[in-house]
PDB file of N, CA and C in Angstrom:
ATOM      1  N   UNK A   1     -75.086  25.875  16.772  1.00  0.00           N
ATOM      2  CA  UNK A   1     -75.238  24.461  16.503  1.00  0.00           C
ATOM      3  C   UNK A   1     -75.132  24.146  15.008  1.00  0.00           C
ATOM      4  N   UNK A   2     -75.870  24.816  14.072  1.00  0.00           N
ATOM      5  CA  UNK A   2     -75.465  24.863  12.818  1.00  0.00           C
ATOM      6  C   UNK A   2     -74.491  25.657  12.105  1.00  0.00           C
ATOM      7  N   UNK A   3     -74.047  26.337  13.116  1.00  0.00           N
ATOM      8  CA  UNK A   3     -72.854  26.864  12.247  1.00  0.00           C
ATOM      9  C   UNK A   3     -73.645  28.244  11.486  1.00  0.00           C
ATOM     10  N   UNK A   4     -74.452  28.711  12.046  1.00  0.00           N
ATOM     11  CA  UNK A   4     -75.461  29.941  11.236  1.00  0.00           C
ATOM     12  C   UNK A   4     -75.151  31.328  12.090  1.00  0.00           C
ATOM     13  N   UNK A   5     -74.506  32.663  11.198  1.00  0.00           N
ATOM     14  CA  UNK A   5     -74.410  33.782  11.518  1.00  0.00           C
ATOM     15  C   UNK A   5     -75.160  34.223  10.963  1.00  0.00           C
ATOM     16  N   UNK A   6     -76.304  35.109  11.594  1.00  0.00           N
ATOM     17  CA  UNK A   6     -77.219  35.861  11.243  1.00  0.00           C
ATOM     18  C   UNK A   6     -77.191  36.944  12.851  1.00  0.00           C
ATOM     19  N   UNK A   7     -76.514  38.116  13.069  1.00  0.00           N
ATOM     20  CA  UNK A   7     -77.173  38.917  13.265  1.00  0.00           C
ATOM     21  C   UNK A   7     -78.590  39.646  13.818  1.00  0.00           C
ATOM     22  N   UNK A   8     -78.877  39.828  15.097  1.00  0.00           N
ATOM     23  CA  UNK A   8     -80.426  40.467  15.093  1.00  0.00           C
ATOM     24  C   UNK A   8     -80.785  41.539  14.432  1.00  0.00           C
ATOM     25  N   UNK A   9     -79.630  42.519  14.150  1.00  0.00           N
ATOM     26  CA  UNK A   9     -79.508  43.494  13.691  1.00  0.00           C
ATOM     27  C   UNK A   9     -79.548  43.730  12.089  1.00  0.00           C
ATOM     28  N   UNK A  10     -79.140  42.630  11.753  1.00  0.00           N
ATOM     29  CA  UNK A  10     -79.632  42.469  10.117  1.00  0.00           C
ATOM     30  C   UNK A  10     -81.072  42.769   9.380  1.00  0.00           C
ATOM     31  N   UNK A  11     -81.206  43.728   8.331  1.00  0.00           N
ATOM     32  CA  UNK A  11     -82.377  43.336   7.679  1.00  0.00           C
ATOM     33  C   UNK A  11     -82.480  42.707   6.427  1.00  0.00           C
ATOM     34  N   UNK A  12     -83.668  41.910   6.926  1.00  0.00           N
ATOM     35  CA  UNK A  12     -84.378  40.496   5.982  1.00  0.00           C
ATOM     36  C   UNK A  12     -85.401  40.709   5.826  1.00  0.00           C
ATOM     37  N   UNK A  13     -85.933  40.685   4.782  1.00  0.00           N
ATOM     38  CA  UNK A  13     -87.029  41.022   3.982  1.00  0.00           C
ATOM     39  C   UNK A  13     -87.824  40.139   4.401  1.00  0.00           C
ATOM     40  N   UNK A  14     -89.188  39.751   3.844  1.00  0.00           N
ATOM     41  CA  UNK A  14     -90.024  38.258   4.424  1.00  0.00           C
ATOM     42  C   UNK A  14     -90.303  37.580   3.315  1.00  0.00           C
ATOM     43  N   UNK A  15     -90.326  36.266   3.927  1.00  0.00           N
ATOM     44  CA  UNK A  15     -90.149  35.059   2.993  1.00  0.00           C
ATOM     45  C   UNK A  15     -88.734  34.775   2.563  1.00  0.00           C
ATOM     46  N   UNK A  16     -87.598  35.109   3.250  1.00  0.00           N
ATOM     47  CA  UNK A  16     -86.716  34.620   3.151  1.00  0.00           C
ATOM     48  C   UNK A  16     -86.602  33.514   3.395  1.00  0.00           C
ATOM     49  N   UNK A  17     -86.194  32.610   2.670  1.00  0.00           N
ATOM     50  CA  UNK A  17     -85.728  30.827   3.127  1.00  0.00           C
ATOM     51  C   UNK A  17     -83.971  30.523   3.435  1.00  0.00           C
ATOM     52  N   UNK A  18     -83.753  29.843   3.961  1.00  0.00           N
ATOM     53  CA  UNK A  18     -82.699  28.997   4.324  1.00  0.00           C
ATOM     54  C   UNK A  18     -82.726  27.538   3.546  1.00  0.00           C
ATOM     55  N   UNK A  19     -81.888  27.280   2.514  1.00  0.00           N
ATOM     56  CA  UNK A  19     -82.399  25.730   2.400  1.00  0.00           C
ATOM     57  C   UNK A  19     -80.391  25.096   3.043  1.00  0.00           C
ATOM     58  N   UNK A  20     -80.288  23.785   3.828  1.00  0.00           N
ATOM     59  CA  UNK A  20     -79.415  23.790   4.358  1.00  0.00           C
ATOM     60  C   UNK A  20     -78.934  24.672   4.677  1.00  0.00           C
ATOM     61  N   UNK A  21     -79.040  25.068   5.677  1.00  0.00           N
ATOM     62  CA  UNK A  21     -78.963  26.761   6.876  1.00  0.00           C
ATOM     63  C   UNK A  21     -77.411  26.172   7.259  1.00  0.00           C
ATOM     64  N   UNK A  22     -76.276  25.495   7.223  1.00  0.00           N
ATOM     65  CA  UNK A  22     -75.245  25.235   7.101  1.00  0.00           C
ATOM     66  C   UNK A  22     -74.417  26.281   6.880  1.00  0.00           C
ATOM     67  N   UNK A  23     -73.423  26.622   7.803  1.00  0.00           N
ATOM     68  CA  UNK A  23     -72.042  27.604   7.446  1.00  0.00           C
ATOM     69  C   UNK A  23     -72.530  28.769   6.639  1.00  0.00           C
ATOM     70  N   UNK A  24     -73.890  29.152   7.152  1.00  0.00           N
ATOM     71  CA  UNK A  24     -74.072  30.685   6.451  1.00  0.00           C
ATOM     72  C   UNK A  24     -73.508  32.087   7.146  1.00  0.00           C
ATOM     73  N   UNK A  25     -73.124  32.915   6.840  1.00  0.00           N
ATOM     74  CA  UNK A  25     -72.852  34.223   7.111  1.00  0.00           C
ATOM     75  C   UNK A  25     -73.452  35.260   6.576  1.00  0.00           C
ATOM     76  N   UNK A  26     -73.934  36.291   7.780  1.00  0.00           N
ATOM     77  CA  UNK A  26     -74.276  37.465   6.825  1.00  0.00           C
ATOM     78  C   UNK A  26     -73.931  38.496   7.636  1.00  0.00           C
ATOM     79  N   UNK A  27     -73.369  39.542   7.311  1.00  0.00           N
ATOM     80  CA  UNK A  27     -73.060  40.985   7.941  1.00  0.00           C
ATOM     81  C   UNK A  27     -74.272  41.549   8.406  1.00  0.00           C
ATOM     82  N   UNK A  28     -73.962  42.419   9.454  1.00  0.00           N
ATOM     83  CA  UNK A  28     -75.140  42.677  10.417  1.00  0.00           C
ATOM     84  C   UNK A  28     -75.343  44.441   9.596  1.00  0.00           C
ATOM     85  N   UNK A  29     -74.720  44.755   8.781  1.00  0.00           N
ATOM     86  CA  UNK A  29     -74.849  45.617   8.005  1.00  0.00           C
ATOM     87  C   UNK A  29     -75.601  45.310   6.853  1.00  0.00           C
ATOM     88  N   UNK A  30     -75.702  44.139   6.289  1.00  0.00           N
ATOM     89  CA  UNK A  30     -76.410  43.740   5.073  1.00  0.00           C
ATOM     90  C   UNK A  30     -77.891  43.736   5.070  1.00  0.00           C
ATOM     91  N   UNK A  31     -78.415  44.256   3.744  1.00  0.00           N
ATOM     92  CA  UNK A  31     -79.512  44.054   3.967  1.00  0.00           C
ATOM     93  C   UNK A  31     -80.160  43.290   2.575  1.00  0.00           C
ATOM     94  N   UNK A  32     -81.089  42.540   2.724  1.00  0.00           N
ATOM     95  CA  UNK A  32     -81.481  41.443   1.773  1.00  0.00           C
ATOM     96  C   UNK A  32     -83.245  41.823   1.773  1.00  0.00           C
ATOM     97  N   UNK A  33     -83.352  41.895   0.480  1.00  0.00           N
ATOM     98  CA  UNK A  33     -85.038  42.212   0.096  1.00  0.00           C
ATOM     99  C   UNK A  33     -86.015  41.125   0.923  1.00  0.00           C
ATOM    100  N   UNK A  34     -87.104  41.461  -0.172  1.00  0.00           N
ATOM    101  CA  UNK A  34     -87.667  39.776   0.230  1.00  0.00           C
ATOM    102  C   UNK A  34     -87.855  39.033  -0.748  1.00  0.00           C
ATOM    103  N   UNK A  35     -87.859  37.427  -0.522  1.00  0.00           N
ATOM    104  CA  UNK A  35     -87.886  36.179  -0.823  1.00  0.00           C
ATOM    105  C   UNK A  35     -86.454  36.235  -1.598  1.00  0.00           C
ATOM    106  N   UNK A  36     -85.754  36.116  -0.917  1.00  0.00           N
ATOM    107  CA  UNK A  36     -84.393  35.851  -0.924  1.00  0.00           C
ATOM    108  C   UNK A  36     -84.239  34.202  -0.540  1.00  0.00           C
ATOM    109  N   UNK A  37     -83.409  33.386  -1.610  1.00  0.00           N
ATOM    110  CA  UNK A  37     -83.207  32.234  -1.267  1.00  0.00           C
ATOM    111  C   UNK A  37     -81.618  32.369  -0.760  1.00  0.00           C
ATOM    112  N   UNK A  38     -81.047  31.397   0.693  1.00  0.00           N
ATOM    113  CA  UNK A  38     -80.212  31.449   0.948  1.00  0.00           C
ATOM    114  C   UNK A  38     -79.793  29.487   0.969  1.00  0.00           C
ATOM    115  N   UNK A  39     -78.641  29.432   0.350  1.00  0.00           N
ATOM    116  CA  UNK A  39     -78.617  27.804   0.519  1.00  0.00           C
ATOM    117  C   UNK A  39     -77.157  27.940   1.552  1.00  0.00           C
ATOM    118  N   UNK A  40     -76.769  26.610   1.942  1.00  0.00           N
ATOM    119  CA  UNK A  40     -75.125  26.371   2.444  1.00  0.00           C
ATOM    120  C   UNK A  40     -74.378  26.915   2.194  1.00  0.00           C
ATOM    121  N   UNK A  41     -73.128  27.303   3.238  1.00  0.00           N
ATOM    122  CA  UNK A  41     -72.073  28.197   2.982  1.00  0.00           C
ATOM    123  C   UNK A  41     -72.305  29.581   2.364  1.00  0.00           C
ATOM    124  N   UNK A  42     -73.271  30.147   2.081  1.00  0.00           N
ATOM    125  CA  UNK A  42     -73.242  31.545   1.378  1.00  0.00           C
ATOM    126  C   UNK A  42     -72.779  32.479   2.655  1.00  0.00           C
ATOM    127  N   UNK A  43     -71.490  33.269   1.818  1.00  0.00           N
ATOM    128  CA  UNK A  43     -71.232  34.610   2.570  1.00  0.00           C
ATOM    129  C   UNK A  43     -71.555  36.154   2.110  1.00  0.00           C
ATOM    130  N   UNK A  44     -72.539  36.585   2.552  1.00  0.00           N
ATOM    131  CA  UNK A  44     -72.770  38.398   2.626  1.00  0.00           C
ATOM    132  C   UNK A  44     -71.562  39.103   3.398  1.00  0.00           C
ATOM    133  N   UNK A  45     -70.783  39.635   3.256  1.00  0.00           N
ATOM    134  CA  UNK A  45     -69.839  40.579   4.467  1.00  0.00           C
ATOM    135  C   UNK A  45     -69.530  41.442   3.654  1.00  0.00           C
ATOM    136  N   UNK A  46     -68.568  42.132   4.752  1.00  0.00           N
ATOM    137  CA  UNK A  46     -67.793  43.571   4.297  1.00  0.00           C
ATOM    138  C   UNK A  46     -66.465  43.531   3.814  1.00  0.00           C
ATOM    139  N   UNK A  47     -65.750  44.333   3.440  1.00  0.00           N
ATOM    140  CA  UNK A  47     -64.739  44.179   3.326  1.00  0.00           C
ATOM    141  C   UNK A  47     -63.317  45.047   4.472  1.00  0.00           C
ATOM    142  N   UNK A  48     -64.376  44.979   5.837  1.00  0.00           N
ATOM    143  CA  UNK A  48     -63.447  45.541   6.680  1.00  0.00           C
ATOM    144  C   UNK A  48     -64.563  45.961   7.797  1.00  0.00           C
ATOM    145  N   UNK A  49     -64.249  46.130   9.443  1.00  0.00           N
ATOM    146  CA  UNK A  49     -64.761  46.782   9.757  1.00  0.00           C
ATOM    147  C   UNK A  49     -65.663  48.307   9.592  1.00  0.00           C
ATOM    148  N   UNK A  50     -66.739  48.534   9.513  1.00  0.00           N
ATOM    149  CA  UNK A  50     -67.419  49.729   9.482  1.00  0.00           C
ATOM    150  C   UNK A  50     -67.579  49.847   8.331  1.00  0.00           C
ATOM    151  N   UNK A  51     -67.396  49.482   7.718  1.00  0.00           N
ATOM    152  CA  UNK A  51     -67.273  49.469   6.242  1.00  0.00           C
ATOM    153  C   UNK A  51     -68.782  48.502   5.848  1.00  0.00           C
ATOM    154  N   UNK A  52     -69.448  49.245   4.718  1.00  0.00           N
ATOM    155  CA  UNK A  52     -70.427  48.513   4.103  1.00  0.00           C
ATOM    156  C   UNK A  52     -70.768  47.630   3.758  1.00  0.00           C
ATOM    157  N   UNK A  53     -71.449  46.580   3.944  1.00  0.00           N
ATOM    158  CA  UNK A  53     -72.042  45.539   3.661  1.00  0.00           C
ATOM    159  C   UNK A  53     -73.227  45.206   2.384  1.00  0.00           C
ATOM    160  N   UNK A  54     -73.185  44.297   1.446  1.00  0.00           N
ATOM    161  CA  UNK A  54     -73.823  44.501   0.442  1.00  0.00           C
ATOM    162  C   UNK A  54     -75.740  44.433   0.452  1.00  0.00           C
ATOM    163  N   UNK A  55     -76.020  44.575  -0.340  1.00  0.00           N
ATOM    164  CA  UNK A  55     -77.743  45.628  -0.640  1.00  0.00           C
ATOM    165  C   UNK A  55     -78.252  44.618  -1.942  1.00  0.00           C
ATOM    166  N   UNK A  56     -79.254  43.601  -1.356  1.00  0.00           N
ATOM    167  CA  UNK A  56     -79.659  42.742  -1.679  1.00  0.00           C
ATOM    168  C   UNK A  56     -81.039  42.794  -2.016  1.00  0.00           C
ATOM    169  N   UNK A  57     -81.398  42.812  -3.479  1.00  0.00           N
ATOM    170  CA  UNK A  57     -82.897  43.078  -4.165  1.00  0.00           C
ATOM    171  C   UNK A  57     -83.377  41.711  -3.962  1.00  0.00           C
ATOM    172  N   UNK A  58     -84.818  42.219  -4.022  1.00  0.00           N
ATOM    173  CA  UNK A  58     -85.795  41.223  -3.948  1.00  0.00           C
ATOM    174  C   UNK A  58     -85.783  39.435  -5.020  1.00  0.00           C
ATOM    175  N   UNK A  59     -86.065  38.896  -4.420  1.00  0.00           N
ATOM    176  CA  UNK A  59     -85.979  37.754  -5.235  1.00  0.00           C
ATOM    177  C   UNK A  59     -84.848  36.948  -5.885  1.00  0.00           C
ATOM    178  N   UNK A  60     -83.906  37.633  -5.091  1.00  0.00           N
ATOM    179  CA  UNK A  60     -82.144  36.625  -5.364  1.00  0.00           C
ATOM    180  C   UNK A  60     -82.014  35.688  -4.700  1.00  0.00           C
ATOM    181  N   UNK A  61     -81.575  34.420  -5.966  1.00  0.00           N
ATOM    182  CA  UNK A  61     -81.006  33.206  -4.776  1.00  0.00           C
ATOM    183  C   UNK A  61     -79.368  32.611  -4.838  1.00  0.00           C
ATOM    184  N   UNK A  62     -78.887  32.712  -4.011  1.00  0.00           N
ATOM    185  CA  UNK A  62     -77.829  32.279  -3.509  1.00  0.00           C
ATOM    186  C   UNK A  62     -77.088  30.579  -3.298  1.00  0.00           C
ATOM    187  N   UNK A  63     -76.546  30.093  -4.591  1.00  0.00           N
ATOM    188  CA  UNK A  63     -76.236  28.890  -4.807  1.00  0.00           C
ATOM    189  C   UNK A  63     -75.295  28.441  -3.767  1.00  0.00           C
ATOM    190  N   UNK A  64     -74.954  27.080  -3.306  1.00  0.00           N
ATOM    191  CA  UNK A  64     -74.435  27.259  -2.160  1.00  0.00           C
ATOM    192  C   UNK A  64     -73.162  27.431  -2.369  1.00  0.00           C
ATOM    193  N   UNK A  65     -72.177  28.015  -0.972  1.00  0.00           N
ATOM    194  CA  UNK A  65     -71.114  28.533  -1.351  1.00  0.00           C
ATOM    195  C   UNK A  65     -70.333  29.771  -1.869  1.00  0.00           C
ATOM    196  N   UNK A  66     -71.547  30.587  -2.088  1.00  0.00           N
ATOM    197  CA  UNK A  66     -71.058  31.760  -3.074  1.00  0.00           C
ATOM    198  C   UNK A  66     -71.144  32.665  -2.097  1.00  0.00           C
ATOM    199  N   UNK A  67     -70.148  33.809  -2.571  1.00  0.00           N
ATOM    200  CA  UNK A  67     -70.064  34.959  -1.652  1.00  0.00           C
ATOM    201  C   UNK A  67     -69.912  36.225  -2.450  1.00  0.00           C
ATOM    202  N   UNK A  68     -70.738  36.843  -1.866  1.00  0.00           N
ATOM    203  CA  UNK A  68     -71.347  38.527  -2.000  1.00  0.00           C
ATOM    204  C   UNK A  68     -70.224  39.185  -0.683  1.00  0.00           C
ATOM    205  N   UNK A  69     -69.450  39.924  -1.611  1.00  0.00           N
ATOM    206  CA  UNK A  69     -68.575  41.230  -0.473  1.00  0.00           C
ATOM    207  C   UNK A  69     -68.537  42.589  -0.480  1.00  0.00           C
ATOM    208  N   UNK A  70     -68.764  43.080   0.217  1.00  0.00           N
ATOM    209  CA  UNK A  70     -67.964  44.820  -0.258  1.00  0.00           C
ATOM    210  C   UNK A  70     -68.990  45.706  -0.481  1.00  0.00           C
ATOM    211  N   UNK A  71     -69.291  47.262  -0.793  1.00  0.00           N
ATOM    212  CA  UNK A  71     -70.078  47.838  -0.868  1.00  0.00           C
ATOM    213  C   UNK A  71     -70.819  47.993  -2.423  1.00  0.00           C
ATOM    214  N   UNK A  72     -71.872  46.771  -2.530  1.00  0.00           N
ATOM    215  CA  UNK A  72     -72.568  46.554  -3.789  1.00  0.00           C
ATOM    216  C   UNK A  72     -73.865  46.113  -3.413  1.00  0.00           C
ATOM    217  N   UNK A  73     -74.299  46.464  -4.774  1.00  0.00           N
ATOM    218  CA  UNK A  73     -75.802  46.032  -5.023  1.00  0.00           C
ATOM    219  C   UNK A  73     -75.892  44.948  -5.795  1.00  0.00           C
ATOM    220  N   UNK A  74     -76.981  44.087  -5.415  1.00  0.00           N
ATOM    221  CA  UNK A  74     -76.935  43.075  -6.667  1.00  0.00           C
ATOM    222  C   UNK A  74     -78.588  43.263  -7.116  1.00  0.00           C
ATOM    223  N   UNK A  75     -78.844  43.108  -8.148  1.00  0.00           N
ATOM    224  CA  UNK A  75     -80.465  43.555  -8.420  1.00  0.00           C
ATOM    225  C   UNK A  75     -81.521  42.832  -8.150  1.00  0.00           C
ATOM    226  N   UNK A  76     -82.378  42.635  -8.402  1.00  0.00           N
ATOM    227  CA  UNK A  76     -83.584  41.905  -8.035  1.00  0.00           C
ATOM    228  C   UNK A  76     -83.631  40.571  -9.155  1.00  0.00           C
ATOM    229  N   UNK A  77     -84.606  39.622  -9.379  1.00  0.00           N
ATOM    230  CA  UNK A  77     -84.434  38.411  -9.806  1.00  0.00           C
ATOM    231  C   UNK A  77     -83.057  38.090 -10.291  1.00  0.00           C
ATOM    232  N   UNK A  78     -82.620  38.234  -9.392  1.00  0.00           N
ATOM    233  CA  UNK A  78     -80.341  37.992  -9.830  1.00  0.00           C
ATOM    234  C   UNK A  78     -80.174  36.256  -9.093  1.00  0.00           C
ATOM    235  N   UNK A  79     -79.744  35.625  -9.667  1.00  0.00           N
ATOM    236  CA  UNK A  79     -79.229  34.130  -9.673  1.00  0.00           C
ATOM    237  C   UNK A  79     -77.484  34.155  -9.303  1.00  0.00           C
ATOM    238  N   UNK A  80     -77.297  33.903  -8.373  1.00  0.00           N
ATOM    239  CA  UNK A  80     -75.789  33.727  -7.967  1.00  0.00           C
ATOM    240  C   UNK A  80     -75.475  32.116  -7.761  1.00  0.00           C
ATOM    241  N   UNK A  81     -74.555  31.825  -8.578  1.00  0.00           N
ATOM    242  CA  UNK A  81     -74.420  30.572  -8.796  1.00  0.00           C
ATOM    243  C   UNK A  81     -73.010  29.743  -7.503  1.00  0.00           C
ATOM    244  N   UNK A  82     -73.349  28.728  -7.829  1.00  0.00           N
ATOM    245  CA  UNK A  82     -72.752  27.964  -6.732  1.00  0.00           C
ATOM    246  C   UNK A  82     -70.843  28.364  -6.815  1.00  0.00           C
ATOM    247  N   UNK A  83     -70.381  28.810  -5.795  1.00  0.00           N
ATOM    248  CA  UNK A  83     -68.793  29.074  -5.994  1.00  0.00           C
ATOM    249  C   UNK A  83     -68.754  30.102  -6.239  1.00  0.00           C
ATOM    250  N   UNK A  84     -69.706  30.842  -6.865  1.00  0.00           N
ATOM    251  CA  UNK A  84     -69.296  32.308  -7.250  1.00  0.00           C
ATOM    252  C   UNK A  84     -68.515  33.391  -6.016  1.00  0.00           C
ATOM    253  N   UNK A  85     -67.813  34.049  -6.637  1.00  0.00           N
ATOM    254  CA  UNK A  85     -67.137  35.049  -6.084  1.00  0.00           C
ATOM    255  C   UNK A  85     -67.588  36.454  -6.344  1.00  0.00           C
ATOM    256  N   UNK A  86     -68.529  37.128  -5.327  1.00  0.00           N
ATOM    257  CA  UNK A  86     -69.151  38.566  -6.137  1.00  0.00           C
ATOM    258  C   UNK A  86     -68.917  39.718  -5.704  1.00  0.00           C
ATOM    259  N   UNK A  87     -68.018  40.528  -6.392  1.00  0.00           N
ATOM    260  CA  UNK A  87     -67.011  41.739  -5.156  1.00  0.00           C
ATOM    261  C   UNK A  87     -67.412  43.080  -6.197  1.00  0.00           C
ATOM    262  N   UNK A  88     -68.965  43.289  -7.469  1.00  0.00           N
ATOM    263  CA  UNK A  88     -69.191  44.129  -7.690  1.00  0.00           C
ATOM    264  C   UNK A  88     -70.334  44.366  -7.841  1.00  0.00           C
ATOM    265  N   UNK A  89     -71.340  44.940  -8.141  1.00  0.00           N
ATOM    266  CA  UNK A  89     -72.767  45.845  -8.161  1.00  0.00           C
ATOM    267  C   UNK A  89     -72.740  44.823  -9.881  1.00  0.00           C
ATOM    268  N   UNK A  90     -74.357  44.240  -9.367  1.00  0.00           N
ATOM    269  CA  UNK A  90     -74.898  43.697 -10.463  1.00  0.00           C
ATOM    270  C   UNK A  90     -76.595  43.919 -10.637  1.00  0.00           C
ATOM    271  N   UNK A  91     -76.894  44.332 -12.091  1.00  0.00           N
ATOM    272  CA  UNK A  91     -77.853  44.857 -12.363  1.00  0.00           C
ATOM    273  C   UNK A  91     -79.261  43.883 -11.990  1.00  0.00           C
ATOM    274  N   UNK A  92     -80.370  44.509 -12.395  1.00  0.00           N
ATOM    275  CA  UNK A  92     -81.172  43.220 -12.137  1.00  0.00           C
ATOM    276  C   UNK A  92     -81.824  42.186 -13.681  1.00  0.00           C
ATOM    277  N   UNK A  93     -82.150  41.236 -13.051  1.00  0.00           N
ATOM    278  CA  UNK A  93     -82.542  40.157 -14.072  1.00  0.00           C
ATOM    279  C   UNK A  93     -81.128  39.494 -14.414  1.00  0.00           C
ATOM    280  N   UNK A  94     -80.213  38.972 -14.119  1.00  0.00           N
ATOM    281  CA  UNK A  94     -78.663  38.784 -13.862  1.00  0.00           C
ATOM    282  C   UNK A  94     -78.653  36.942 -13.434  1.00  0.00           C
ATOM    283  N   UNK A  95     -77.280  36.886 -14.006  1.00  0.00           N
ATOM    284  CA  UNK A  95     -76.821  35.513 -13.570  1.00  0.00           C
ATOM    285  C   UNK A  95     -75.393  35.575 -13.322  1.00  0.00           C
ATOM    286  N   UNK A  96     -74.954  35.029 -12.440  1.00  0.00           N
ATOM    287  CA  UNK A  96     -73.945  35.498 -11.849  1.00  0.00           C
ATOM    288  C   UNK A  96     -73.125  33.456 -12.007  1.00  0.00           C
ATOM    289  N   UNK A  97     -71.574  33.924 -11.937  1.00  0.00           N
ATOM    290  CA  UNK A  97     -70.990  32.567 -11.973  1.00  0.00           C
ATOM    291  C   UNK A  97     -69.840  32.752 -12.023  1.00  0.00           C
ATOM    292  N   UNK A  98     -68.736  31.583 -11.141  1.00  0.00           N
ATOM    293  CA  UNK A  98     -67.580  31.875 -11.440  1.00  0.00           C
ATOM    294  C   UNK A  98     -66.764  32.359 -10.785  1.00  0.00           C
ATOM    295  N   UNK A  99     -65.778  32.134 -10.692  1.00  0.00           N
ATOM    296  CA  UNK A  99     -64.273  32.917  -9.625  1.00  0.00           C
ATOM    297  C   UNK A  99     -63.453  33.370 -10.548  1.00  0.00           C
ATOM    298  N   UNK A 100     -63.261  34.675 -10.848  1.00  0.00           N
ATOM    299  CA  UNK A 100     -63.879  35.816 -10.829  1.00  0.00           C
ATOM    300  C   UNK A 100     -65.124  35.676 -11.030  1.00  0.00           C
ATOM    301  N   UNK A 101     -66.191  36.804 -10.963  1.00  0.00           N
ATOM    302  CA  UNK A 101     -67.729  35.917 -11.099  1.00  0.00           C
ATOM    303  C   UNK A 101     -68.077  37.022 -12.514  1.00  0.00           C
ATOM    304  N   UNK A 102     -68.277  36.075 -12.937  1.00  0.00           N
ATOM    305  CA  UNK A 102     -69.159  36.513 -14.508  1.00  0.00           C
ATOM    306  C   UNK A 102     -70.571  37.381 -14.354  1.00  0.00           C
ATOM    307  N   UNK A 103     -70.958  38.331 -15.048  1.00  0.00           N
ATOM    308  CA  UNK A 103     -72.309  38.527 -15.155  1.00  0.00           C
ATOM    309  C   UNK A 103     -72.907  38.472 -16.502  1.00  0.00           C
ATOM    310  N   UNK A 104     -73.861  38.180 -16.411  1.00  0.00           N
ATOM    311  CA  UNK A 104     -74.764  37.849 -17.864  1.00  0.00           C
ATOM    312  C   UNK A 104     -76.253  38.121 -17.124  1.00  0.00           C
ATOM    313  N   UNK A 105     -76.969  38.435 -18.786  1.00  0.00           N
ATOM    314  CA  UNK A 105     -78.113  38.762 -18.304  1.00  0.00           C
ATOM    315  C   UNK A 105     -78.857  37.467 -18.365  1.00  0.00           C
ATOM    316  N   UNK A 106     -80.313  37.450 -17.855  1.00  0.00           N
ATOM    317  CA  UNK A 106     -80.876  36.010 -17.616  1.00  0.00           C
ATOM    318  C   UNK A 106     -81.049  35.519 -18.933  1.00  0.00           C
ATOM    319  N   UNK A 107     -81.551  35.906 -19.638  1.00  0.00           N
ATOM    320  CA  UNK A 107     -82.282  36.280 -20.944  1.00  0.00           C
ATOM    321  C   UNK A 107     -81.540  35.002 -21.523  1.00  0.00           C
ATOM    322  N   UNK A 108     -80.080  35.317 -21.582  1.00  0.00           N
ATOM    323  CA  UNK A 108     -78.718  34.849 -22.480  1.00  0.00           C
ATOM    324  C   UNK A 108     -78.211  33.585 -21.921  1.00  0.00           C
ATOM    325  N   UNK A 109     -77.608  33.430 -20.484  1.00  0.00           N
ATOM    326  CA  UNK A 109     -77.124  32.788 -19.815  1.00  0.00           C
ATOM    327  C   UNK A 109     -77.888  31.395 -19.742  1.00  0.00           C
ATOM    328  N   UNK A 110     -77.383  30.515 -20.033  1.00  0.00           N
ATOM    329  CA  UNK A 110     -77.577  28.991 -19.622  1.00  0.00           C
ATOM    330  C   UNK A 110     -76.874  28.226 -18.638  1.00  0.00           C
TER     331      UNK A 110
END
């Protein structure tokens, strides 16, 4: 009805939120810490059958629209910004942005 792929088989950490639960996707391979923010349109997947799904630290939120692919990590308090495109392993404390997607540390990034 909303347009929401989630997997039973997925693991989700607790206190995960949905804000507009709209056109989300996530690989049933992925796994997401806890208090993970998820907004509209965000995609988690693989980049192929059987193939790995990305490894999601605690406390990342997901701007809407942006997509996480392929076999990566993204770190814990990591900010993925709206549109972003994220197809590599990002450290933690991170801000993410951009098609190609940029990384910067939080510290720096405005």
């Amino acid at each position: 009805m909303l347009g929401i792929e989630i997997p039973w088989k997925t693991t989700i950490g607790h206190s995960t939120r949905l804000y507009h639960g709209t056109a989300l996707v996530i690989n049933d391979k992925a796994i997401l810490g806890d208090r993970v923010i998820l907004r509209h349109g965000v995609t988690i997947g693989h980049l192929g059958p059987g193939l790995p799904a990305p490894r999601i630290g605690d406390d990342v939120e997901f701007g809407s629209n942006s997509i996480v692919i392929g076999d990566i990590d993204v770190g814990d308090r990591t900010i993925i910004g709206s549109g972003a495109v994220l197809t590599k392993s990002v450290p933690a404390d991170s801000v993410v942005r951009g098609n190609p997607a940029q990384i910067f540390p939080r510290s720096t990034a405005v």
